[in-house]
N, C-alpha and C. Protein backbone atom coordinates (compact mmCIF):
# COMPACT_ATOMS: atom_id res chain seq x y z
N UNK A 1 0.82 -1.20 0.00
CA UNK A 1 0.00 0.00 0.00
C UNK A 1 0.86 1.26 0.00
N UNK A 2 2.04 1.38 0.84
CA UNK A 2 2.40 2.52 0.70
C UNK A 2 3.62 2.59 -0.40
N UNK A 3 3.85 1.70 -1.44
CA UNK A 3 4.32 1.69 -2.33
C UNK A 3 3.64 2.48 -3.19
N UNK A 4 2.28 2.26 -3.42
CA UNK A 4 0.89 2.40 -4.34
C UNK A 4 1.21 3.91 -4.16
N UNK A 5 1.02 4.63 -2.58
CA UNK A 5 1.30 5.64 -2.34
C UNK A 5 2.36 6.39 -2.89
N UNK A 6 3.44 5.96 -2.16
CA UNK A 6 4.82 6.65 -2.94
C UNK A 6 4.97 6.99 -4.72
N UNK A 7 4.56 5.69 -5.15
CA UNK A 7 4.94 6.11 -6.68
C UNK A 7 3.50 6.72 -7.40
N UNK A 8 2.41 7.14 -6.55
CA UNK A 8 1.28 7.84 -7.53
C UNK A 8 0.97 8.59 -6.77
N UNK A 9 1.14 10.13 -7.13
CA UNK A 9 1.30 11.09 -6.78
C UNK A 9 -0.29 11.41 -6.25
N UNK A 10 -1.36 11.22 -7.31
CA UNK A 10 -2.79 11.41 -6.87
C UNK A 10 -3.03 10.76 -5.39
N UNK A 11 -2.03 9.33 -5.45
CA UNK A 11 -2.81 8.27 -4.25
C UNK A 11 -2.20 9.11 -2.66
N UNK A 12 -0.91 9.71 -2.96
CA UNK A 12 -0.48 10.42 -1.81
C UNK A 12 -1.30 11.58 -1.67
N UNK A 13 -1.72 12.22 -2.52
CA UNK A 13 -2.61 14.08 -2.50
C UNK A 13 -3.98 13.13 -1.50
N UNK A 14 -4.49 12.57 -2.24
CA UNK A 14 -5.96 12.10 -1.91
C UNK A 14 -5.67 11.50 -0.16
N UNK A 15 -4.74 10.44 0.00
CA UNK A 15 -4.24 10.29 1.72
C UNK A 15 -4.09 11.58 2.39
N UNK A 16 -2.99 13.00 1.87
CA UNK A 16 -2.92 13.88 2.45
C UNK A 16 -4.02 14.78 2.33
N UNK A 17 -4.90 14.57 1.51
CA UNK A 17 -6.42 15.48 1.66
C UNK A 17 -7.22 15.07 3.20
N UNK A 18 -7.42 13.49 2.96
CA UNK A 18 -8.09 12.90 4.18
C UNK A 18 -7.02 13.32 5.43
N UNK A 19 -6.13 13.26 5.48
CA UNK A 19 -5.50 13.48 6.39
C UNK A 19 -5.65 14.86 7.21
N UNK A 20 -5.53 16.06 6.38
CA UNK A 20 -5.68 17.38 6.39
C UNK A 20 -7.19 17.76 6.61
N UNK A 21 -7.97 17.02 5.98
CA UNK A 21 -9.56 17.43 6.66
C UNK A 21 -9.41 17.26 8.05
N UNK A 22 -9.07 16.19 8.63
CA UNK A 22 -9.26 15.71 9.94
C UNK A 22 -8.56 16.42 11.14
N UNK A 23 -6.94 16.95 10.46
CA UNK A 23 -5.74 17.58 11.18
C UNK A 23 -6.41 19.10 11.38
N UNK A 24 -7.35 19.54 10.62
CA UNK A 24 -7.58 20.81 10.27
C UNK A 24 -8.70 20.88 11.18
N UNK A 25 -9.42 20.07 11.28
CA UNK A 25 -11.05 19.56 11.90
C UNK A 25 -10.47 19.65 13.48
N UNK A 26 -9.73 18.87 13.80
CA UNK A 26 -8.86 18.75 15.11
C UNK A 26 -8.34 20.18 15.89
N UNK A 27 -7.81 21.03 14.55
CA UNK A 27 -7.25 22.26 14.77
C UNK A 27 -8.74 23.18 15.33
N UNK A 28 -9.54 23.24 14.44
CA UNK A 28 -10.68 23.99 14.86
C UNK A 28 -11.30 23.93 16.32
N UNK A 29 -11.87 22.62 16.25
CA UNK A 29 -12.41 22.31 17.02
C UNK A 29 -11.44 22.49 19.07
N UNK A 30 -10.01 22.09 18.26
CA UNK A 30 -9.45 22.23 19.74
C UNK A 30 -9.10 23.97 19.94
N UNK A 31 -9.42 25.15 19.34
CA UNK A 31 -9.07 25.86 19.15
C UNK A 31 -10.10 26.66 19.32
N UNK A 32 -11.44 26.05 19.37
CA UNK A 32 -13.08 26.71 19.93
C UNK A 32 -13.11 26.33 21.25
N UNK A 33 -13.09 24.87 21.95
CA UNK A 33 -13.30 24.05 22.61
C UNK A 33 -12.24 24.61 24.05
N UNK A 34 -10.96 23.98 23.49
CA UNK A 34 -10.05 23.76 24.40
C UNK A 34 -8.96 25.12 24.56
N UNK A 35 -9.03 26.28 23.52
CA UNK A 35 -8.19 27.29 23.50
C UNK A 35 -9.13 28.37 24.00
N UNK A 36 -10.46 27.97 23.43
CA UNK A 36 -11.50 29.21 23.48
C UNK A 36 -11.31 29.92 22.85
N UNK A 37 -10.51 29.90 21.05
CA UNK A 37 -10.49 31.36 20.60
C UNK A 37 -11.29 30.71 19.78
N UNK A 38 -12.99 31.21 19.69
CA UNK A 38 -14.00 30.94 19.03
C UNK A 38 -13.68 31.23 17.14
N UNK A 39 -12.94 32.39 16.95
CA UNK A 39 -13.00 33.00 15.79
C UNK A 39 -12.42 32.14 15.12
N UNK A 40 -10.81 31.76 15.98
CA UNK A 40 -9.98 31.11 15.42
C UNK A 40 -10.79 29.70 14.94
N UNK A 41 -11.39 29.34 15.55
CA UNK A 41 -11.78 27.98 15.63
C UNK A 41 -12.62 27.72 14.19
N UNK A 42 -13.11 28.83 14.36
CA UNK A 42 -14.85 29.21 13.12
C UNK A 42 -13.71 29.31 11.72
N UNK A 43 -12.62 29.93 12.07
CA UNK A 43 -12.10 29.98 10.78
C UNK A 43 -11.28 28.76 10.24
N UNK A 44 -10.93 28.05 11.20
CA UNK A 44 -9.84 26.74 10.62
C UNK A 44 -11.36 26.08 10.17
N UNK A 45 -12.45 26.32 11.19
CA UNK A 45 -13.35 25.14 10.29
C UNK A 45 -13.53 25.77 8.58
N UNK A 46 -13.66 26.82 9.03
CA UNK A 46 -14.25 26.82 7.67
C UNK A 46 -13.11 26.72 6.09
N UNK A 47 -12.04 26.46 6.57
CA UNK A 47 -10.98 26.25 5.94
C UNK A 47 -11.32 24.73 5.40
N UNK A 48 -11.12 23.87 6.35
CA UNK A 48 -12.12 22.34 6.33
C UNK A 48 -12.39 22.28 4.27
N UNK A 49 -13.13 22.99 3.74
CA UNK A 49 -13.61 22.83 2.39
C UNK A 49 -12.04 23.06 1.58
N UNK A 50 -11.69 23.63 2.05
CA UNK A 50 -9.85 24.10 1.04
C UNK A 50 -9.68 22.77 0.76
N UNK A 51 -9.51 21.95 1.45
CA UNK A 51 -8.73 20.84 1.43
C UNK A 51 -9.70 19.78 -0.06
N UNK A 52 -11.06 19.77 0.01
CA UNK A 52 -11.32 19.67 -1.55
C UNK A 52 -11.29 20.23 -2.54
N UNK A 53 -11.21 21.91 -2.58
CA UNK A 53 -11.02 22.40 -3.75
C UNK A 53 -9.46 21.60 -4.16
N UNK A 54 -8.62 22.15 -3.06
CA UNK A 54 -6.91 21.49 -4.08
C UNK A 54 -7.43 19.93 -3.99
N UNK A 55 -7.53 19.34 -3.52
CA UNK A 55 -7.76 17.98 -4.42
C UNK A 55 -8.51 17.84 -6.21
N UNK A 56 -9.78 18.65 -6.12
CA UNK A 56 -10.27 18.88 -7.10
C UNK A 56 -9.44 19.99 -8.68
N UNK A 57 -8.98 21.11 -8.00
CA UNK A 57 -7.93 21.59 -8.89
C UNK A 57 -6.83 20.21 -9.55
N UNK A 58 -6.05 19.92 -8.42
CA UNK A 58 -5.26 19.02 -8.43
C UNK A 58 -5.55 17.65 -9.22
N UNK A 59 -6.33 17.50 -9.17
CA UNK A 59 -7.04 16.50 -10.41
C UNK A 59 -7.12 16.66 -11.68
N UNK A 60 -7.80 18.36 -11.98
CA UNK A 60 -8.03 18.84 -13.15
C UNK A 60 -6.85 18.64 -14.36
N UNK A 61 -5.64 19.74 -12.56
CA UNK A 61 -4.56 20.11 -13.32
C UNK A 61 -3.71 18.39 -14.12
N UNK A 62 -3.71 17.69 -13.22
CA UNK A 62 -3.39 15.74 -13.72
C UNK A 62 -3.93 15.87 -14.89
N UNK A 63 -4.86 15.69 -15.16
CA UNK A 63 -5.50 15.15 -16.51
C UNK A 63 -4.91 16.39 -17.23
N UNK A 64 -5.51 17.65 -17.40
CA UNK A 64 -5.11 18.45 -18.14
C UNK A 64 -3.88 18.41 -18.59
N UNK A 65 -2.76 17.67 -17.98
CA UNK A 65 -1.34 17.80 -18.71
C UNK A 65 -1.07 16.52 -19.46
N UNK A 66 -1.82 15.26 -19.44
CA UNK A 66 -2.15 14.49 -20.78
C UNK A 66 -1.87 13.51 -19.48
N UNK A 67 -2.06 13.37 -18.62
CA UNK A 67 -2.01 11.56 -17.37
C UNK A 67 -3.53 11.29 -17.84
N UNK A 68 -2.94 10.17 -18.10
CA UNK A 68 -4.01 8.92 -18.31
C UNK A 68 -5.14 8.74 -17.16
N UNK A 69 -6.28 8.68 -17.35
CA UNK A 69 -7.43 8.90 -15.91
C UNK A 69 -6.81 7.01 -15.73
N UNK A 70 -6.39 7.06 -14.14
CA UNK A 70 -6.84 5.81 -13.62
C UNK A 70 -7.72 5.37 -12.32
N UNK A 71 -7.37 4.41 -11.29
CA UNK A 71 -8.06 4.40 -10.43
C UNK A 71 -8.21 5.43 -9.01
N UNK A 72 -6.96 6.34 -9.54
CA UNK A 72 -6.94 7.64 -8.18
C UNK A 72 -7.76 8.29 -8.91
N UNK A 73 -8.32 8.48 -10.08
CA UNK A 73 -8.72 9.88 -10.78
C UNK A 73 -10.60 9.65 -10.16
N UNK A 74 -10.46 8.55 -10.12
CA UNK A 74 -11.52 7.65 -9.81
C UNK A 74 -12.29 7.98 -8.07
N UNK A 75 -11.26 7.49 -7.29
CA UNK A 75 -11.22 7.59 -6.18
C UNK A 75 -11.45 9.28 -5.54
N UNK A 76 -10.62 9.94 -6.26
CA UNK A 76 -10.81 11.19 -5.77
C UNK A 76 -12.20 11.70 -6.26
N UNK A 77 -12.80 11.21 -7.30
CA UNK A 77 -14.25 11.78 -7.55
C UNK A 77 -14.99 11.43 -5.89
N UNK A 78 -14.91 10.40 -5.78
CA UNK A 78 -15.57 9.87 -4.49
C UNK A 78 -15.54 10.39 -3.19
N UNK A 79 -13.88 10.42 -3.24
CA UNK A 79 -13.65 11.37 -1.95
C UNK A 79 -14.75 12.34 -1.66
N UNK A 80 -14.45 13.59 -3.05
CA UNK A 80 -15.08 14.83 -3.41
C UNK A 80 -16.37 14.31 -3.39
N UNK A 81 -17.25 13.37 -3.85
CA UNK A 81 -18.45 13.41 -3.44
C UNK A 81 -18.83 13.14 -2.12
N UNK A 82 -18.27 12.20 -1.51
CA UNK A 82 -18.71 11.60 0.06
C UNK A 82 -18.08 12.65 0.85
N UNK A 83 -17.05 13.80 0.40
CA UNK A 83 -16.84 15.04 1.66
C UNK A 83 -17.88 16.07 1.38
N UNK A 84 -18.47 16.04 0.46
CA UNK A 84 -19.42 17.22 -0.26
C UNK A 84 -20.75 17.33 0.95
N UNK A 85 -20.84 15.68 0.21
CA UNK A 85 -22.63 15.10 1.25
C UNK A 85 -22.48 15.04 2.31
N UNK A 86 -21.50 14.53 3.36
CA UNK A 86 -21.33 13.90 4.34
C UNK A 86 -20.31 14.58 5.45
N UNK A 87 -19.68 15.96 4.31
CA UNK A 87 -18.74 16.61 5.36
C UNK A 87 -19.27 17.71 6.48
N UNK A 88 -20.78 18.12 6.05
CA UNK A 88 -21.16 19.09 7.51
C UNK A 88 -21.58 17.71 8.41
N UNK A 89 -22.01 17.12 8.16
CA UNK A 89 -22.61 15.48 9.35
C UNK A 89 -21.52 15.46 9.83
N UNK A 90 -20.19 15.07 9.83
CA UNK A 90 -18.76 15.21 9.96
C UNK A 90 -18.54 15.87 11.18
N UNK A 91 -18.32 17.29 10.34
CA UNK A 91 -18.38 17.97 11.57
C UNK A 91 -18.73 18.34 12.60
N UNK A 92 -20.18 17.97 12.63
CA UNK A 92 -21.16 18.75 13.48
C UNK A 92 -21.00 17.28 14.49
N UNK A 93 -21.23 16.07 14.36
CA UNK A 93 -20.41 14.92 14.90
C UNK A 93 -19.36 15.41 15.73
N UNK A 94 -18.77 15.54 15.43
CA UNK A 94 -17.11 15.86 15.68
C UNK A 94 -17.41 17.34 16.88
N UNK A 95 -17.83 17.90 16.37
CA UNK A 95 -18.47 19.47 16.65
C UNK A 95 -18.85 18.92 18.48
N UNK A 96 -20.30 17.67 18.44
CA UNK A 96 -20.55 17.13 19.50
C UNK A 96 -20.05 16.69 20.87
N UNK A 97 -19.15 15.91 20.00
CA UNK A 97 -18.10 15.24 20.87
C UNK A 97 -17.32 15.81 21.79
N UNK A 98 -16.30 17.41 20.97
CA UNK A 98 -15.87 18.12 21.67
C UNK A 98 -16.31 18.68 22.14
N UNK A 99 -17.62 19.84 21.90
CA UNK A 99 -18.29 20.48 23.39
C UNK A 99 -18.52 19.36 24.42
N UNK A 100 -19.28 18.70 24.05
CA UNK A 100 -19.35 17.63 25.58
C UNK A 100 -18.24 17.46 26.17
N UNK A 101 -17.00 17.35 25.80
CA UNK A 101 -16.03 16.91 26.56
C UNK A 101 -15.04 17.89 26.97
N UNK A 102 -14.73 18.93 26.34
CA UNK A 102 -14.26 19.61 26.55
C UNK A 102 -14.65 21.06 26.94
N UNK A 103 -16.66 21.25 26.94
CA UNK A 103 -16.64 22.78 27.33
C UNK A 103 -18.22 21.88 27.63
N UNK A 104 -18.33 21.53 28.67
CA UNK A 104 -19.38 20.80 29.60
C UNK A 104 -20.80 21.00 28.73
N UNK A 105 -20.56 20.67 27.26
CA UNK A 105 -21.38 20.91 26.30
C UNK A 105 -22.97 19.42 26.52
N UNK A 106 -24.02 19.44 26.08
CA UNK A 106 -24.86 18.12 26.25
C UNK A 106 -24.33 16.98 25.58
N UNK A 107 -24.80 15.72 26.11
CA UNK A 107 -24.35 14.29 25.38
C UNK A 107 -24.42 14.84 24.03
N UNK A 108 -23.67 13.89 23.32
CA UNK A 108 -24.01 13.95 21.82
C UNK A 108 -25.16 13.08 21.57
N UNK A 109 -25.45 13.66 20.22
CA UNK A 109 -27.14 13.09 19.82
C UNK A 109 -26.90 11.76 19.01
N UNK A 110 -27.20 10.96 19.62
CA UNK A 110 -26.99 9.40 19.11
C UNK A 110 -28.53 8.93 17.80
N UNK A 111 -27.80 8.11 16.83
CA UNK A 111 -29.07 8.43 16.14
C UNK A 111 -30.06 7.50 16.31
N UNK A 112 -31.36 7.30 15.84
CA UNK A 112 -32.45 6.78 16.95
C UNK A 112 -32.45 5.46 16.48
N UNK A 113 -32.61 4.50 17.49
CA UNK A 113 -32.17 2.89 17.58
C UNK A 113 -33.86 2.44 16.71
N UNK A 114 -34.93 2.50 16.85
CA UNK A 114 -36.23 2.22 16.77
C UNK A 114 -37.15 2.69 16.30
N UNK A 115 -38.07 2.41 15.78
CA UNK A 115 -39.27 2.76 15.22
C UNK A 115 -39.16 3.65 13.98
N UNK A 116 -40.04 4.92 13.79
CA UNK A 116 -40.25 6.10 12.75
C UNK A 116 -39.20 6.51 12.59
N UNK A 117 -38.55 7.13 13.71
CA UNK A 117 -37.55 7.65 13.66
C UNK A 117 -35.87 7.27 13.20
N UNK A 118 -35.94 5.68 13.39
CA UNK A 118 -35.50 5.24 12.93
C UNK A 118 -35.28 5.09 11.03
N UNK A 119 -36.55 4.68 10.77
CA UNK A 119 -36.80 4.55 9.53
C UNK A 119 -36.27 5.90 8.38
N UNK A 120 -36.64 7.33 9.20
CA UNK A 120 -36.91 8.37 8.50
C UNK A 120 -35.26 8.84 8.70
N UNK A 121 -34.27 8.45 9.79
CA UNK A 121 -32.82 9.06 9.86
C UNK A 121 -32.32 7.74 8.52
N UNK A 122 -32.72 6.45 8.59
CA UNK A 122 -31.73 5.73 7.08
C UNK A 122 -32.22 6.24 5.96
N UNK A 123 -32.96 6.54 5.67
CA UNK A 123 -33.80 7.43 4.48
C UNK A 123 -33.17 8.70 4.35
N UNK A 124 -32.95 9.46 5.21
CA UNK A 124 -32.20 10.57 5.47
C UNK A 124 -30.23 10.27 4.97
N UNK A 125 -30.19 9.37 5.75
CA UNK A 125 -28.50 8.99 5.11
C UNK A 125 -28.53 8.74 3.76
N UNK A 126 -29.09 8.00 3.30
CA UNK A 126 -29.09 7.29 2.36
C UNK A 126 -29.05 8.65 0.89
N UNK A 127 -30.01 9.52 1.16
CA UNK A 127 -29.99 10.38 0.62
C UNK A 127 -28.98 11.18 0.58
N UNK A 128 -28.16 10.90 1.47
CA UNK A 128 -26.74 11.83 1.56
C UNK A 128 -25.52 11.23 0.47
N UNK A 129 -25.86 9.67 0.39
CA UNK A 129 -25.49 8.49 -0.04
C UNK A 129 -25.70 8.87 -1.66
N UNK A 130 -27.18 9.13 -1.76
CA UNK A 130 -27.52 9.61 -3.52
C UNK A 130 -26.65 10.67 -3.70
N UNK A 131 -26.64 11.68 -2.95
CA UNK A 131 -26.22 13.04 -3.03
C UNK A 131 -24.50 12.84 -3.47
N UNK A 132 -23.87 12.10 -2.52
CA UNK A 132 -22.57 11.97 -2.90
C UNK A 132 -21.99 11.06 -4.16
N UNK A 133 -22.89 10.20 -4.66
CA UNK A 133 -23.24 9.22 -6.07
C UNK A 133 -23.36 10.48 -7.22
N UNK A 134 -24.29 11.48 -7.06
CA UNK A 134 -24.35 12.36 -7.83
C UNK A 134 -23.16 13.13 -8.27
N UNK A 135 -22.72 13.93 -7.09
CA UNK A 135 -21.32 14.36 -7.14
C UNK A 135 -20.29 13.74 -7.87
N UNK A 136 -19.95 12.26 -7.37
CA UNK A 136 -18.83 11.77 -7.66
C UNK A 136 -19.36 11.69 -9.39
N UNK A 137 -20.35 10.57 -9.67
CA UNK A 137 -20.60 10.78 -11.07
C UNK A 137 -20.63 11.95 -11.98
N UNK A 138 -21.04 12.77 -11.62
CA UNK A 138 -20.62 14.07 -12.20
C UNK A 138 -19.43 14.57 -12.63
N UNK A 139 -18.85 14.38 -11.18
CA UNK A 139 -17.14 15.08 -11.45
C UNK A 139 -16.80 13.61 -12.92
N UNK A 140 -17.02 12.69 -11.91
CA UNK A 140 -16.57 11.62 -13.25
C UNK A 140 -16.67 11.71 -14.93
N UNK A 141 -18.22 12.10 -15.04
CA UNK A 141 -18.51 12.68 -16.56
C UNK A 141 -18.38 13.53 -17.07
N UNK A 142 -17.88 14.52 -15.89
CA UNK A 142 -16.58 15.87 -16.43
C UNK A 142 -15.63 15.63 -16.61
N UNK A 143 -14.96 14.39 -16.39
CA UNK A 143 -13.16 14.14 -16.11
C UNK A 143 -13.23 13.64 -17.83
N UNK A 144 -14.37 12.70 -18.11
CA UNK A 144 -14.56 11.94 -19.38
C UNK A 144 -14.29 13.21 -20.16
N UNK A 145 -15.53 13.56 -20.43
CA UNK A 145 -15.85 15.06 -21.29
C UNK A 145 -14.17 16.15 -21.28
N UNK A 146 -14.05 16.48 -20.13
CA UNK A 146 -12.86 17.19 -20.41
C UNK A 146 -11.49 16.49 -20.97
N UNK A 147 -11.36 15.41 -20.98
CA UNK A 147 -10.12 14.74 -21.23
C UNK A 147 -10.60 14.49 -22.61
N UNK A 148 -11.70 13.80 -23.08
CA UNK A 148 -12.12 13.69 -24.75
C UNK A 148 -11.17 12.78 -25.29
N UNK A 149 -10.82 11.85 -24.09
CA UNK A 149 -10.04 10.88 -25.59
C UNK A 149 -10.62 9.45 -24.70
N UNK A 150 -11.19 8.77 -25.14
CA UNK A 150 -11.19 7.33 -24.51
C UNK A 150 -10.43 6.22 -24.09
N UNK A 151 -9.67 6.26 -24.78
CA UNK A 151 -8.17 5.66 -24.47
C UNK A 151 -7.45 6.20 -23.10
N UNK A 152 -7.99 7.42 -22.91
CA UNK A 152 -7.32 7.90 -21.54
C UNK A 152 -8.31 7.86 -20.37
N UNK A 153 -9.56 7.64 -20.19
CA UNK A 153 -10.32 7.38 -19.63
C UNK A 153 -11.16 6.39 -19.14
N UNK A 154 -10.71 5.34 -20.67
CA UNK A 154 -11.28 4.10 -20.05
C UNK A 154 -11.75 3.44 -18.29
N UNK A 155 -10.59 3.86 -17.55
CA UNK A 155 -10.84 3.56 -16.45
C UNK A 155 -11.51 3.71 -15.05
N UNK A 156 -12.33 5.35 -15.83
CA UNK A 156 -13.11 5.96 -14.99
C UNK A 156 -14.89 4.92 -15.27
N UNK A 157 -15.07 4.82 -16.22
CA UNK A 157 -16.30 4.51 -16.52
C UNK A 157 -17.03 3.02 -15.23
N UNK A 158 -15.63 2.28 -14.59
CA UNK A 158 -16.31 1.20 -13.56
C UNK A 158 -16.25 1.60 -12.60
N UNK A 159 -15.74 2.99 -12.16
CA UNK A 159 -16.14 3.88 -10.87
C UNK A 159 -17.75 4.45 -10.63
N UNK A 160 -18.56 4.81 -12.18
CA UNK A 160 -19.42 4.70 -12.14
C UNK A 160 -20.25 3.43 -11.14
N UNK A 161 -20.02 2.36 -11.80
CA UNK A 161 -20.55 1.03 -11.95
C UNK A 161 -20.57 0.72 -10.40
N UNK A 162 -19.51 1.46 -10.08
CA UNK A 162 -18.56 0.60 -8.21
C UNK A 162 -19.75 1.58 -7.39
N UNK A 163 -19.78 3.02 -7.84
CA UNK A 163 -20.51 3.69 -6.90
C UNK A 163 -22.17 3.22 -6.85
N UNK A 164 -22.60 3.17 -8.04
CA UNK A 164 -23.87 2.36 -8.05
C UNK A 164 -24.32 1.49 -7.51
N UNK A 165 -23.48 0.51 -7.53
CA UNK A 165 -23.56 -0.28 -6.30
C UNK A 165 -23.25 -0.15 -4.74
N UNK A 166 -22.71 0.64 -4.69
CA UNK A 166 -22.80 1.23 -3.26
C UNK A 166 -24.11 1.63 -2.61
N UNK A 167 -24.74 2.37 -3.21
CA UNK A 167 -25.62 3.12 -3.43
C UNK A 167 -26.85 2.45 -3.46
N UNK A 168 -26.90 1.46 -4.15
CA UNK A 168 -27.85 0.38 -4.48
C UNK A 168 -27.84 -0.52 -3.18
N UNK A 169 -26.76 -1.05 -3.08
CA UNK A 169 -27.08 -1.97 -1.67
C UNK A 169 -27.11 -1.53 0.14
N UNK A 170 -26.77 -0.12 -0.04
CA UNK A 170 -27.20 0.89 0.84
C UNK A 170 -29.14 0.88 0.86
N UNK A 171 -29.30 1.39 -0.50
CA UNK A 171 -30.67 1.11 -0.13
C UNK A 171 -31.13 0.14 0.08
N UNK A 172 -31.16 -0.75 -0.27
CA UNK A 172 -31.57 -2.25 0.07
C UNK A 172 -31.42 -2.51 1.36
N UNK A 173 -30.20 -2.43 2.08
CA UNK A 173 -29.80 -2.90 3.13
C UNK A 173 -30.30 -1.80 4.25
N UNK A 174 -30.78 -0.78 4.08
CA UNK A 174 -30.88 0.10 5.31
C UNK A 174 -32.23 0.99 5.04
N UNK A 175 -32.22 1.77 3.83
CA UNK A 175 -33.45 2.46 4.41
C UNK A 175 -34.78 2.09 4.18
N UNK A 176 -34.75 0.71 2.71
CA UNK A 176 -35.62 -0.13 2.75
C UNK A 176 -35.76 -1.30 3.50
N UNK A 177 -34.79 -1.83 3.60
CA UNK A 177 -34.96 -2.90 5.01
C UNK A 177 -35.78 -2.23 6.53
N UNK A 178 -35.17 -1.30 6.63
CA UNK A 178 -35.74 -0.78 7.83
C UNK A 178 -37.26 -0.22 7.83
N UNK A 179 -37.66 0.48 6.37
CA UNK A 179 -39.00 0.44 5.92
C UNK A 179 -40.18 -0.84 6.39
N UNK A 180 -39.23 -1.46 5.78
CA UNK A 180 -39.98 -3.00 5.64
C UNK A 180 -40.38 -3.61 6.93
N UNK A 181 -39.00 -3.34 7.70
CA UNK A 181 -39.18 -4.35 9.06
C UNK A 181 -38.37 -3.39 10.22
N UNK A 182 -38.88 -2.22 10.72
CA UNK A 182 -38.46 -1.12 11.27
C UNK A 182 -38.72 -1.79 12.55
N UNK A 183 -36.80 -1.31 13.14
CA UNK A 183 -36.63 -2.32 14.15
C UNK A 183 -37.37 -1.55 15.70
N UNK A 184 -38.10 -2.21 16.26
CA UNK A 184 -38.98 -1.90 17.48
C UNK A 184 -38.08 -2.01 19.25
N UNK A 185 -38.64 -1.28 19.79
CA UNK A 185 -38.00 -1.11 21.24
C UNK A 185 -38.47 -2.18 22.02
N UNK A 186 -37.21 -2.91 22.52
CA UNK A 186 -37.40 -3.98 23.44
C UNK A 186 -38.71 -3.96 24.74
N UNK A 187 -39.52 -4.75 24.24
CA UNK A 187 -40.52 -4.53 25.85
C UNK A 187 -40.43 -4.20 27.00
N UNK A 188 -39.15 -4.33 27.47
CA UNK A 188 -38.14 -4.27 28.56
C UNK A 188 -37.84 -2.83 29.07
N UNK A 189 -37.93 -2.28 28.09
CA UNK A 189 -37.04 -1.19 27.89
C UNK A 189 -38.46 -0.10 27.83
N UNK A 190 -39.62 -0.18 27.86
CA UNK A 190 -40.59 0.48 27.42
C UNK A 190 -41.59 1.08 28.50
C-alpha cells in the first residue's frame, strides 16, 4: 500500500487530503473548545472545504497535462463526493463530541435505535449516499468530457458502476430494510 502511495502522486494528494480534513477539523475544534479562541476555531473550520477544492484543482490540473485517468482519478471523484454530502454530518459529529467533553457541552445526539424515527434518519442517510453518487458521477462525466479521448479514460467509466452499487445496496440494506421491518424497542425497555 504505501508503495501504491509513494509512486502515484494522486494516491499520496488524496491520503494527504483525508489526512488534512481531519488535522484541520482537530485544529478547529481544539481551538473553539479547548483554547477558546471561538474565531480562530470558526475559521480553521471553515478552511475544512480548502482541502477539496486542491484535491479537485489538483485532479483537473493531472489530466489536463495528458495523465491517463486511472483508479486515483476515480477515487478522488468519491472522496469529493462523500466530503461534499457527508462533510457538515462530519463535523457537526465531531463538533458534538468536543463540546461535551471539553466545554461541559450536552451528550451527543446518538441516532435513533427504533421505530419512525428510525426509519426516517436511514432514508435521510441514504440520501446523503444519492447526493454523494451524484457528485462523484458528475465530477466523473466531467473528467470523461474534459479529457475527450477514450483511451485515456477508459478507467473511470467502472467507478461509475462501483458507486452504483454502493448506493444500491445501501438502499436495500438500510433504508428499505428498515421500511420494511423497522426495528422496534425492546418490551423491557418500554
Amino acid at each position: 500500500m504505501l508503495t501504491f502511495v509513494s509512486d502515484n502522486p494522486m494516491a499520496a494528494l488524496i491520503a494527504g487530503c483525508e489526512i488534512g480534513f481531519w488535522l484541520i477539523l482537530a485544529a478547529g475544534l481544539t481551538a473553539r473548545y479547548v483554547l477558546r479562541l471561538r474565531t480562530v476555531g470558526a475559521v480553521l473550520l471553515l478552511c475544512a472545504p480548502v482541502v477539496d477544492l486542491v484535491l479537485l484543482v489538483a485532479t483537473v490540473v493531472d489530466l489536463r497535462r495528458g495523465t491517463a485517468a486511472n483508479v486515483t482519478h476515480g477515487l478522488a471523484a468519491a472522496y469529493l463526493g462523500f466530503s461534499v454530502a457527508f462533510g457538515h454530518s462530519l463535523v457537526r459529529w465531531a463538533d458534538q463530541r468536543f463540546a461535551h467533553r471539553f466545554a461541559n457541552g450536552p451528550a451527543p445526539v446518538r441516532p435513533p435505535k427504533y421505530g419512525a424515527a428510525k426509519v426516517r434518519h436511514e432514508w435521510r442517510e441514504w440520501g446523503k449516499a444519492v447526493l454523494a453518487w451524484a457528485i462523484s458521477c458528475g465530477l466523473i462525466l466531467g473528467m470523461i468530457a474534459m479529457v475527450d479521448a477514450p483511451e485515456r479514460t477508459h478507467e473511470l467509466w467502472p467507478w461509475i458502476i462501483r458507486l452504483s452499487t454502493v448506493v444500491g445496496v445501501w438502499f436495500v440494506g438500510w433504508p428499505l430494510w428498515t421500511t420494511i421491518s423497522p426495528p422496534r424497542e425492546p418490551a423491557n425497555r418500554r
